[in-house]
C-alpha atoms as a PDB file:
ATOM      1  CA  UNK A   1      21.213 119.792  10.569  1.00  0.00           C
ATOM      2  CA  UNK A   2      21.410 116.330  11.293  1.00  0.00           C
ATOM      3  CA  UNK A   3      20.381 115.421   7.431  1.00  0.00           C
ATOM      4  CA  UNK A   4      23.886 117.176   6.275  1.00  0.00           C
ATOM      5  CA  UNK A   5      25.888 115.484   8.733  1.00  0.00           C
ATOM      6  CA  UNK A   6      25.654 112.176   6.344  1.00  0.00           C
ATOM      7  CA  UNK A   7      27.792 114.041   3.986  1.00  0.00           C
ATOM      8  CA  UNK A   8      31.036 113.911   6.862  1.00  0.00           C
ATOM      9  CA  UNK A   9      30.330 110.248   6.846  1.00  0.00           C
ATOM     10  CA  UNK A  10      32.840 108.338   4.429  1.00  0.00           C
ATOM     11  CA  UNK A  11      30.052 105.159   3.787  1.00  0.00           C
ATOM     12  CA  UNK A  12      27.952 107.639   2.347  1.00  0.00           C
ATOM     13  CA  UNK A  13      30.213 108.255  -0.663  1.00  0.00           C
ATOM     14  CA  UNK A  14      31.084 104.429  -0.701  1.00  0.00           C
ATOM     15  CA  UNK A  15      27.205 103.731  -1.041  1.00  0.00           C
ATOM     16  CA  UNK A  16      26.713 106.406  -3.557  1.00  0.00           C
ATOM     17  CA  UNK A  17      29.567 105.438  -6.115  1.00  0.00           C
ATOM     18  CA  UNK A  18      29.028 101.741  -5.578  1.00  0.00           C
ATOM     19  CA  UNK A  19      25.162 102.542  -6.074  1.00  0.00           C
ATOM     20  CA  UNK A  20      25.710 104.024  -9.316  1.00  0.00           C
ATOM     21  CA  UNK A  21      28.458 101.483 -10.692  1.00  0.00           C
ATOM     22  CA  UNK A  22      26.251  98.429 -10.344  1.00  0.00           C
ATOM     23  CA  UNK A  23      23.272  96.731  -8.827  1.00  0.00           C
ATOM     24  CA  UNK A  24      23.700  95.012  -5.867  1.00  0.00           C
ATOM     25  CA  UNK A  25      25.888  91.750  -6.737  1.00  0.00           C
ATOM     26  CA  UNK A  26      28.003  88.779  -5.467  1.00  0.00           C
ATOM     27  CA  UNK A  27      30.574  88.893  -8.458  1.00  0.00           C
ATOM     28  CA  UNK A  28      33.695  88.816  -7.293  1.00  0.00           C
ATOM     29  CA  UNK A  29      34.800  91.605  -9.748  1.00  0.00           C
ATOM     30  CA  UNK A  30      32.294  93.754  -8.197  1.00  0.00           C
ATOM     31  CA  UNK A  31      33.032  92.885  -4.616  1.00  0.00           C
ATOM     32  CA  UNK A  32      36.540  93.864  -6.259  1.00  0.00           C
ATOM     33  CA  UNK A  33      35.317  96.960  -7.083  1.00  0.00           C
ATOM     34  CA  UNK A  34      33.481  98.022  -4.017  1.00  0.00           C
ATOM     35  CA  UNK A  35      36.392  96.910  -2.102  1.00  0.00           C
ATOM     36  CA  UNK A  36      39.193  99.101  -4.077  1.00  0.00           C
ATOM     37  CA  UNK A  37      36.384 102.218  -3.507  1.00  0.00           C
ATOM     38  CA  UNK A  38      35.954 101.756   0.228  1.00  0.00           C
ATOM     39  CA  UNK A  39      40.027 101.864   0.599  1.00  0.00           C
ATOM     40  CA  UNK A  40      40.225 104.977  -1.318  1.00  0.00           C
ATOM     41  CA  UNK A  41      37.440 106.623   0.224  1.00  0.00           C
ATOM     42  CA  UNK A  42      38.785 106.054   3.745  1.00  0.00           C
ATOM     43  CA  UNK A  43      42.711 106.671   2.868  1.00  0.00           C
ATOM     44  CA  UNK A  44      41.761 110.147   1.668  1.00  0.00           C
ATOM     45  CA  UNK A  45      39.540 110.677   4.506  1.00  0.00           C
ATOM     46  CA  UNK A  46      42.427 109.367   6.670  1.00  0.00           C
ATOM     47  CA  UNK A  47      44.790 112.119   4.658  1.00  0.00           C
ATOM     48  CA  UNK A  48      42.147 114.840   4.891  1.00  0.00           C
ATOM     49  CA  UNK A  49      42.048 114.578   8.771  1.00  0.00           C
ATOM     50  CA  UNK A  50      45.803 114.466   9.155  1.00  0.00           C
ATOM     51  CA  UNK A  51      45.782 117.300   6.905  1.00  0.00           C
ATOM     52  CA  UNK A  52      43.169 119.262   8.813  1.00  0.00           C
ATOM     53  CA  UNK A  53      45.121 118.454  12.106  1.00  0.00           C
ATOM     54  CA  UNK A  54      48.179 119.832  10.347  1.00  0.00           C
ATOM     55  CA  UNK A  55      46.501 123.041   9.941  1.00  0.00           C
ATOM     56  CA  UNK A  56      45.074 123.087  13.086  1.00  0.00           C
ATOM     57  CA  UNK A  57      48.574 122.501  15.320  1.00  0.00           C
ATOM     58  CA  UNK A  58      50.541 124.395  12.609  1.00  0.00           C
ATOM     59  CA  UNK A  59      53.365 121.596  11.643  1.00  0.00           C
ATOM     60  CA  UNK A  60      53.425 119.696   8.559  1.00  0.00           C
ATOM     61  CA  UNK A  61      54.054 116.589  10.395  1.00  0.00           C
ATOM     62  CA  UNK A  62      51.010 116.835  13.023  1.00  0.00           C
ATOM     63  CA  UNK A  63      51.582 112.926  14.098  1.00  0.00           C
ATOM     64  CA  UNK A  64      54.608 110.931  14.606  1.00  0.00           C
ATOM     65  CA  UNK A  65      55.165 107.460  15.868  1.00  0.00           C
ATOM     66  CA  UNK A  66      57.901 106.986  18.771  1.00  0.00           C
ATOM     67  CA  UNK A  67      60.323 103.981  17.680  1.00  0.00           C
ATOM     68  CA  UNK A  68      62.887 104.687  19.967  1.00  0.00           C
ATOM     69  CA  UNK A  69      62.708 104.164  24.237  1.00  0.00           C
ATOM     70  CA  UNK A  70      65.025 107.231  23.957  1.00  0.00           C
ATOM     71  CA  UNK A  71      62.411 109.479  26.424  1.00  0.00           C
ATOM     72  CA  UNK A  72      61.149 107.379  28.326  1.00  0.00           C
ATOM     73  CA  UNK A  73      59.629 106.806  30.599  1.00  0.00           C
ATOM     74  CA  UNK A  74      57.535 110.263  29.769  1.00  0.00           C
ATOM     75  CA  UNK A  75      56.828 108.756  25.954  1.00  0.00           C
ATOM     76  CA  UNK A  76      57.384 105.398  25.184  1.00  0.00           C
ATOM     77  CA  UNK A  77      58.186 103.129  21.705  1.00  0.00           C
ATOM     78  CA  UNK A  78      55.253 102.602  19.663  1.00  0.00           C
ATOM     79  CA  UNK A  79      53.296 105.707  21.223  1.00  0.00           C
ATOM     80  CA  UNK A  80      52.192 107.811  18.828  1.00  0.00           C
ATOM     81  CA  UNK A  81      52.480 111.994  19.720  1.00  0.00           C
ATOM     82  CA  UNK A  82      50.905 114.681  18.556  1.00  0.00           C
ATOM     83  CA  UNK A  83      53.171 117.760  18.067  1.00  0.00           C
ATOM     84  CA  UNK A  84      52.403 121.389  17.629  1.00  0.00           C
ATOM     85  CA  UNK A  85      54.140 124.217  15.873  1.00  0.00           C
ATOM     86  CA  UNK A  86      55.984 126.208  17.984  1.00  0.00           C
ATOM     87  CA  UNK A  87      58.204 129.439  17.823  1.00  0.00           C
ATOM     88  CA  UNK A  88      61.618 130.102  19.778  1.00  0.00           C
ATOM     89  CA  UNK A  89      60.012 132.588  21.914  1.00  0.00           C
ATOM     90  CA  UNK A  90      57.613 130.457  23.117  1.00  0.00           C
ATOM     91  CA  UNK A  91      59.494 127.508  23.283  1.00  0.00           C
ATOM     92  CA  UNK A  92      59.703 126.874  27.436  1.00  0.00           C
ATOM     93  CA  UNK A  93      63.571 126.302  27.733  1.00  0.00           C
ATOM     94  CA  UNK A  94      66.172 128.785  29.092  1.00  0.00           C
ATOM     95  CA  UNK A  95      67.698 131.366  26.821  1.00  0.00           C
ATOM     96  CA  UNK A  96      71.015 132.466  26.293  1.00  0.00           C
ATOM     97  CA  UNK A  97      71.925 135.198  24.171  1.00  0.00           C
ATOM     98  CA  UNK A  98      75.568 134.938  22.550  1.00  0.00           C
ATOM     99  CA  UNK A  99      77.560 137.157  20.366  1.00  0.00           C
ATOM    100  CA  UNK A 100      79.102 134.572  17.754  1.00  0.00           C
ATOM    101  CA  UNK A 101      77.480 131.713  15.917  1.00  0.00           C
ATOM    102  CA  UNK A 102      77.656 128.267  17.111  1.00  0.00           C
ATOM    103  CA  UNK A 103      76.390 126.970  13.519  1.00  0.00           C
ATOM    104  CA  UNK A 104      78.204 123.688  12.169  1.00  0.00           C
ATOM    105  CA  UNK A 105      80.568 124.019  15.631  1.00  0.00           C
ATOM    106  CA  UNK A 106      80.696 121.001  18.197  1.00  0.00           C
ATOM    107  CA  UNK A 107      79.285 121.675  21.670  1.00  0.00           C
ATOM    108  CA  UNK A 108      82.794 121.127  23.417  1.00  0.00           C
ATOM    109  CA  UNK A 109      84.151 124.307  20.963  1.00  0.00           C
ATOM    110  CA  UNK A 110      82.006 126.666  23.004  1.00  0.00           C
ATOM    111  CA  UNK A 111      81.039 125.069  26.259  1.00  0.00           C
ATOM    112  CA  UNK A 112      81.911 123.082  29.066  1.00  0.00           C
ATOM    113  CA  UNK A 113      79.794 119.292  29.658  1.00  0.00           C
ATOM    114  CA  UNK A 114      79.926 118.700  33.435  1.00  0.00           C
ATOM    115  CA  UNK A 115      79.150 115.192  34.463  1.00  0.00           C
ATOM    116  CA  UNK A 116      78.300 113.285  37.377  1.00  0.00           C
ATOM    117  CA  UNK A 117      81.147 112.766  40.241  1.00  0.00           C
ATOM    118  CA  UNK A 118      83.279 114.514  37.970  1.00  0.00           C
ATOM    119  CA  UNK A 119      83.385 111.664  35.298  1.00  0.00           C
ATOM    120  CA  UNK A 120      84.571 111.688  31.694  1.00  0.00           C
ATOM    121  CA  UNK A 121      83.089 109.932  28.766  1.00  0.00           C
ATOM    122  CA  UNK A 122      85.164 107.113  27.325  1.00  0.00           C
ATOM    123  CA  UNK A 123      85.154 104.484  24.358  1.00  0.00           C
ATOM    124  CA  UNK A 124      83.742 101.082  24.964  1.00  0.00           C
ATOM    125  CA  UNK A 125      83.556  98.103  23.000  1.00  0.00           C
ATOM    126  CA  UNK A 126      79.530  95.767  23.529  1.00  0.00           C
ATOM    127  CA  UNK A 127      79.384  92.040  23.377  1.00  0.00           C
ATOM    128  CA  UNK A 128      78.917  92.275  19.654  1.00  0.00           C
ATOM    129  CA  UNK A 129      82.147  94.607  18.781  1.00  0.00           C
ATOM    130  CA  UNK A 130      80.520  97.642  18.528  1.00  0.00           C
ATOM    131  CA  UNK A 131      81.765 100.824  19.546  1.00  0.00           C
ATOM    132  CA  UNK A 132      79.935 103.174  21.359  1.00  0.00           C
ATOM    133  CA  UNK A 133      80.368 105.942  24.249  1.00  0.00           C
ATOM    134  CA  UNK A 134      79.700 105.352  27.477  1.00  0.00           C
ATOM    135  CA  UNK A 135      79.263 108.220  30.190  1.00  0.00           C
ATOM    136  CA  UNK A 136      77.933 109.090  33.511  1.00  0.00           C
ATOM    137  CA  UNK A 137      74.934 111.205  33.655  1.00  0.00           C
ATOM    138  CA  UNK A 138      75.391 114.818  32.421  1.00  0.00           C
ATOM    139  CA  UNK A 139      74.401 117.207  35.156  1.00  0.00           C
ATOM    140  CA  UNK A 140      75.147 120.730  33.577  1.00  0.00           C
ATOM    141  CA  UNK A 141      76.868 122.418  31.197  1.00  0.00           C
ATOM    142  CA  UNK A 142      78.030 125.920  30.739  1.00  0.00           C
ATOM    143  CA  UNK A 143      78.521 127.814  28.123  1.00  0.00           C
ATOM    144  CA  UNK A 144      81.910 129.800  28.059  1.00  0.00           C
ATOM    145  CA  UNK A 145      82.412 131.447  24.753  1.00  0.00           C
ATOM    146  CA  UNK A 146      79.756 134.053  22.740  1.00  0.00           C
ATOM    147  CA  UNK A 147      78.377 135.344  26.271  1.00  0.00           C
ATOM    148  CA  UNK A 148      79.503 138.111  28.944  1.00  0.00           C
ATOM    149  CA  UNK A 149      79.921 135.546  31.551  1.00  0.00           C
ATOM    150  CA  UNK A 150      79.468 132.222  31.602  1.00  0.00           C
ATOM    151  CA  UNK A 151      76.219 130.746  31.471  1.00  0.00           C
ATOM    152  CA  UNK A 152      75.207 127.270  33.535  1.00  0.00           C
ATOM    153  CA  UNK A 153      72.734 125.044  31.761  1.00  0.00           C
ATOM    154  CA  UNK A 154      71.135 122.342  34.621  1.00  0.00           C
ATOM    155  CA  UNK A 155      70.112 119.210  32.874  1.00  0.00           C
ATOM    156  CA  UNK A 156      66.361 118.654  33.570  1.00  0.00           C
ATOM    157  CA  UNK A 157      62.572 117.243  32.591  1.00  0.00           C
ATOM    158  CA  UNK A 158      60.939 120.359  32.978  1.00  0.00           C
ATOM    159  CA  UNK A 159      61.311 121.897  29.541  1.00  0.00           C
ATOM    160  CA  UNK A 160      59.543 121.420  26.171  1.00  0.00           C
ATOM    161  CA  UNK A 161      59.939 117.862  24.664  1.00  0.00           C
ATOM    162  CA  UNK A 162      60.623 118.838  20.663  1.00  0.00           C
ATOM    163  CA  UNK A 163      60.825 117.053  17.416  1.00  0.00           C
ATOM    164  CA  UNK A 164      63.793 117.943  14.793  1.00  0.00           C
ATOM    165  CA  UNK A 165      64.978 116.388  11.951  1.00  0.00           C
ATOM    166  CA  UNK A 166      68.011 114.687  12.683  1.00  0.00           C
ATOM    167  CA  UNK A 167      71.314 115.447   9.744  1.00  0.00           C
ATOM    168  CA  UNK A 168      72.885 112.277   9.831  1.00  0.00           C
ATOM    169  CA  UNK A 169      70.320 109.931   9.758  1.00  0.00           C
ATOM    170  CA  UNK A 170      67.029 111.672   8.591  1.00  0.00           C
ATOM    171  CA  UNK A 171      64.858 110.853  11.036  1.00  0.00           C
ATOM    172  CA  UNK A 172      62.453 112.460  13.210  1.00  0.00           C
ATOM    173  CA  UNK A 173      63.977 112.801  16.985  1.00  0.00           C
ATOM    174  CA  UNK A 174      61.736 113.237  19.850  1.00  0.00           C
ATOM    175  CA  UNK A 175      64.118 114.861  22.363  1.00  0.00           C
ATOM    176  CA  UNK A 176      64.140 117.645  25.088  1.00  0.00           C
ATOM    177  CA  UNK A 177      65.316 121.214  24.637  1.00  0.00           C
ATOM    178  CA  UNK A 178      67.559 122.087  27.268  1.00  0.00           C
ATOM    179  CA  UNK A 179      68.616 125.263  26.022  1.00  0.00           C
ATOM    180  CA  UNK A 180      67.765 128.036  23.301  1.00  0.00           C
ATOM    181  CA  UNK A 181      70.693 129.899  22.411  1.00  0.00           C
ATOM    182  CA  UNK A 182      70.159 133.305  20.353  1.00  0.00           C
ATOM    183  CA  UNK A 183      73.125 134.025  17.926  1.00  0.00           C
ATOM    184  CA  UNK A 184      73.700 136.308  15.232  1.00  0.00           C
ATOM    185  CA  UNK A 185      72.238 134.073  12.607  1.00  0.00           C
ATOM    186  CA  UNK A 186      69.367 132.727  13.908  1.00  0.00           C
ATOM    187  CA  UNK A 187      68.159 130.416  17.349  1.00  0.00           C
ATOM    188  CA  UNK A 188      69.728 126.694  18.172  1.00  0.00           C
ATOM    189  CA  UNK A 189      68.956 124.465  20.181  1.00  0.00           C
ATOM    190  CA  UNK A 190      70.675 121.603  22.514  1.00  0.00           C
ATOM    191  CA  UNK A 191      68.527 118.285  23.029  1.00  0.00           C
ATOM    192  CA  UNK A 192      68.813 115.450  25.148  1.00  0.00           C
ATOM    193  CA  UNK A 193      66.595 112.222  25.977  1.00  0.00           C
ATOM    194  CA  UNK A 194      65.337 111.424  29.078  1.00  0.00           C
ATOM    195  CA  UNK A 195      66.039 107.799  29.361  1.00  0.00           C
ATOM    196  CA  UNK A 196      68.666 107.686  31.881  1.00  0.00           C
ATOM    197  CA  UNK A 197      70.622 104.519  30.759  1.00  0.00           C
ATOM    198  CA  UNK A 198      70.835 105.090  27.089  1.00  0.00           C
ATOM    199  CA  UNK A 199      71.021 109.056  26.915  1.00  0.00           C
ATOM    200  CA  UNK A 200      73.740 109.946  29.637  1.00  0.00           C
ATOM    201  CA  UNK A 201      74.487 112.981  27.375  1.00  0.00           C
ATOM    202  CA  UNK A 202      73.295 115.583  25.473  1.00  0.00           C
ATOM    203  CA  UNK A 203      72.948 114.309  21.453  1.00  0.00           C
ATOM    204  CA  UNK A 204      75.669 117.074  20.603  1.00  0.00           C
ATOM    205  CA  UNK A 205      78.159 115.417  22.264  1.00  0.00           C
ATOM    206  CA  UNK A 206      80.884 114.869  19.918  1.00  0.00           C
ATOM    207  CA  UNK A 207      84.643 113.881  21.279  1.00  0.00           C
ATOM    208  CA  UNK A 208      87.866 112.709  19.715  1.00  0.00           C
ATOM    209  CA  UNK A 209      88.860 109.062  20.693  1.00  0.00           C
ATOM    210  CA  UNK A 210      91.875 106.274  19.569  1.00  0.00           C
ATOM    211  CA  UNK A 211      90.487 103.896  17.811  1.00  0.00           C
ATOM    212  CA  UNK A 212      93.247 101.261  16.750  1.00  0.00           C
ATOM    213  CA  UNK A 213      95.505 104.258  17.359  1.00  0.00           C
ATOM    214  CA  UNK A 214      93.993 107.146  15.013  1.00  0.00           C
ATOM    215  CA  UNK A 215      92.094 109.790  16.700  1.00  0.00           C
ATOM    216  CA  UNK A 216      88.671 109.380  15.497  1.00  0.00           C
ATOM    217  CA  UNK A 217      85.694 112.023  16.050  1.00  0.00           C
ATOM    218  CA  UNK A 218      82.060 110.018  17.687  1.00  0.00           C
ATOM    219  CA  UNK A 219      78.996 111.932  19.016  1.00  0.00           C
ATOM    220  CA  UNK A 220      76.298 110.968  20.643  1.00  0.00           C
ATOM    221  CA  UNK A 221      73.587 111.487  18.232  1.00  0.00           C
ATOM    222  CA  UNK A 222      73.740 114.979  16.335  1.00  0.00           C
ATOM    223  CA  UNK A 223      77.274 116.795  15.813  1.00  0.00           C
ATOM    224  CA  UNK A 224      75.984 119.989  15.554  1.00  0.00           C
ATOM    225  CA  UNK A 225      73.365 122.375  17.885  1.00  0.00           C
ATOM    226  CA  UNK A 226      70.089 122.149  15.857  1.00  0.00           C
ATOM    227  CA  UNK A 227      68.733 125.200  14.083  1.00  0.00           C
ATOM    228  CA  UNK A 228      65.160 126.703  15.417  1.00  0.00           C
ATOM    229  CA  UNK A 229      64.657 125.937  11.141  1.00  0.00           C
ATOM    230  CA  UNK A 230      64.700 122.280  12.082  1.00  0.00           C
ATOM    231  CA  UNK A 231      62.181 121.781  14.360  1.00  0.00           C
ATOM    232  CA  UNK A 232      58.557 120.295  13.450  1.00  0.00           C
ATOM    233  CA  UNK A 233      56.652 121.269  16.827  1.00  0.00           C
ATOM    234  CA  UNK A 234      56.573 120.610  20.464  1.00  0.00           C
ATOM    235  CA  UNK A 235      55.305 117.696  22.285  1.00  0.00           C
ATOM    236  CA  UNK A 236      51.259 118.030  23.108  1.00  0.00           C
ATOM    237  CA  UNK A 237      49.700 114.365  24.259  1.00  0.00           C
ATOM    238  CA  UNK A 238      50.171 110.979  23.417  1.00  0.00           C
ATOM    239  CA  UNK A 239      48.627 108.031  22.714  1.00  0.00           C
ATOM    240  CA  UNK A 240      50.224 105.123  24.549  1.00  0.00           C
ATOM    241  CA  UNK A 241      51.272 102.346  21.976  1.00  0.00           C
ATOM    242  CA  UNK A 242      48.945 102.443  18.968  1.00  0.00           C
ATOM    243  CA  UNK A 243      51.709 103.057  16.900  1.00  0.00           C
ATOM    244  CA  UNK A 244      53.170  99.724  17.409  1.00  0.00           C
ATOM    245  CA  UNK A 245      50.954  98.313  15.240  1.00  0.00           C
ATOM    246  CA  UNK A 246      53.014 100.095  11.993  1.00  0.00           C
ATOM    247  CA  UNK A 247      56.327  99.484  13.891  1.00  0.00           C
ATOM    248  CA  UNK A 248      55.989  95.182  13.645  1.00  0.00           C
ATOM    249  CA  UNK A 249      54.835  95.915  10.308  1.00  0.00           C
ATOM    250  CA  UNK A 250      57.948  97.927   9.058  1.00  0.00           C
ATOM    251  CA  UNK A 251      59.957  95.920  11.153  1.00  0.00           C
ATOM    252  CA  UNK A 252      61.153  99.126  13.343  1.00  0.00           C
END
């Protein structure tokens, strides 16, 4: 047993192609050459294990590096997660059936946001002239049309942190699902971070404001609720900060 266990060990295969290309040398092209074979022997095992792990946690992105403080202080920037493939049904987040589709339709269309002390969200303008909306913390919201009776959604940290791929930028969001809604054509979701000074609101928050006199449309992150088709996986463990390694690199 233990003789076969060599063959799992990457050196192995860098000792037995070097061994065969040449004798053992101080050339530079051959120190070169070994060089070039260790870094492709060790990038594919790299690609076979994040492969493997794929497999194993059923998502094709198995691993993903945080670069945003958006959840914390449960995950932090420069963590890196592991996430697992996950269905709606077993997704841990309240469900609320509905008779009409809430595809490609803003939050505000078919629910009520209800924020703290009664508040409102508003335009703002930072100390560099950039725009952005600022509200108080969302506490609930409730869904009015496509159900019986209305349905209220609490705003909380004990559901399942997901990963979707966000439409307007193309990213990978780490967020939480607050709620599943079933709907004629298929299950979406509503996400919010947990940081509690830069995500107030739930990322489908979308409102109409006057900028310079002309009502323009600004959400929070995502316009639309994001289809069950968009999700890579669920939130297992992390690994605190590794990742920030590859974020000073890229410049993230």
């Amino acid at each position: 047993m233990k003789e076969h266990l060599k063959y799992l060990d990457p050196d192995f295969y860098i000792d037995l192609i070097t061994g065969k290309a040449h004798k053992p040398s101080k050339e530079i092209k051959w120190r070169i050459f070994d060089l070039g074979i260790s870094l492709f022997i060790y990038l594919s095992y790299a690609y076979l294990i994040y492969f493997l792990i794929g497999i194993i946690l059923q998502s094709p992105t198995p691993i993903v590096i945080v670069t945003s403080g958006s959840m914390e202080p449960v995950i932090n920037r420069g963590d890196i997660i592991f996430i697992q493939g996950v269905s709606a049904d077993a997704l841990n987040s309240p469900r609320v059936d509905m008779t009409q589709s809430v595809n490609e339709k803003y939050v505000r269309e078919f629910a009520t946001l209800n924020y703290e002390d009664n508040g409102t969200c508003s335009l703002k303008v930072n100390s560099d002239g950039l725009k952005y909306i600022d509200c108080p913390s969302l506490e609930n919201f409730t869904i009015m049309t496509g159900v019986s009776s209305p349905v209220t959604v609490d705003i909380s940290e004990d559901k399942d942190i997901i990963v979707y791929t966000d439409d307007v930028s193309g990213e990978d969001i780490i967020h939480r699902a607050q709620v599943k809604m079933y709907t004629p054509d298929g299950v979406y979701l509503i996400t919010k971070g947990d940081n509690v000074e830069t995500n107030k609101t739930i990322d489908q928050d979308c409102n109409i404001y006057s900028i310079m006199g002309e009502p323009k449309l600004l959400c929070a992150l995502n316009p639309y609720p994001i289809p069950m088709e968009k999700i890579r996986g669920k939130y297992l463990f992390k690994i605190p900060y590794l990742g920030y390694l590859k974020l000073w690199l890229f410049g993230r």
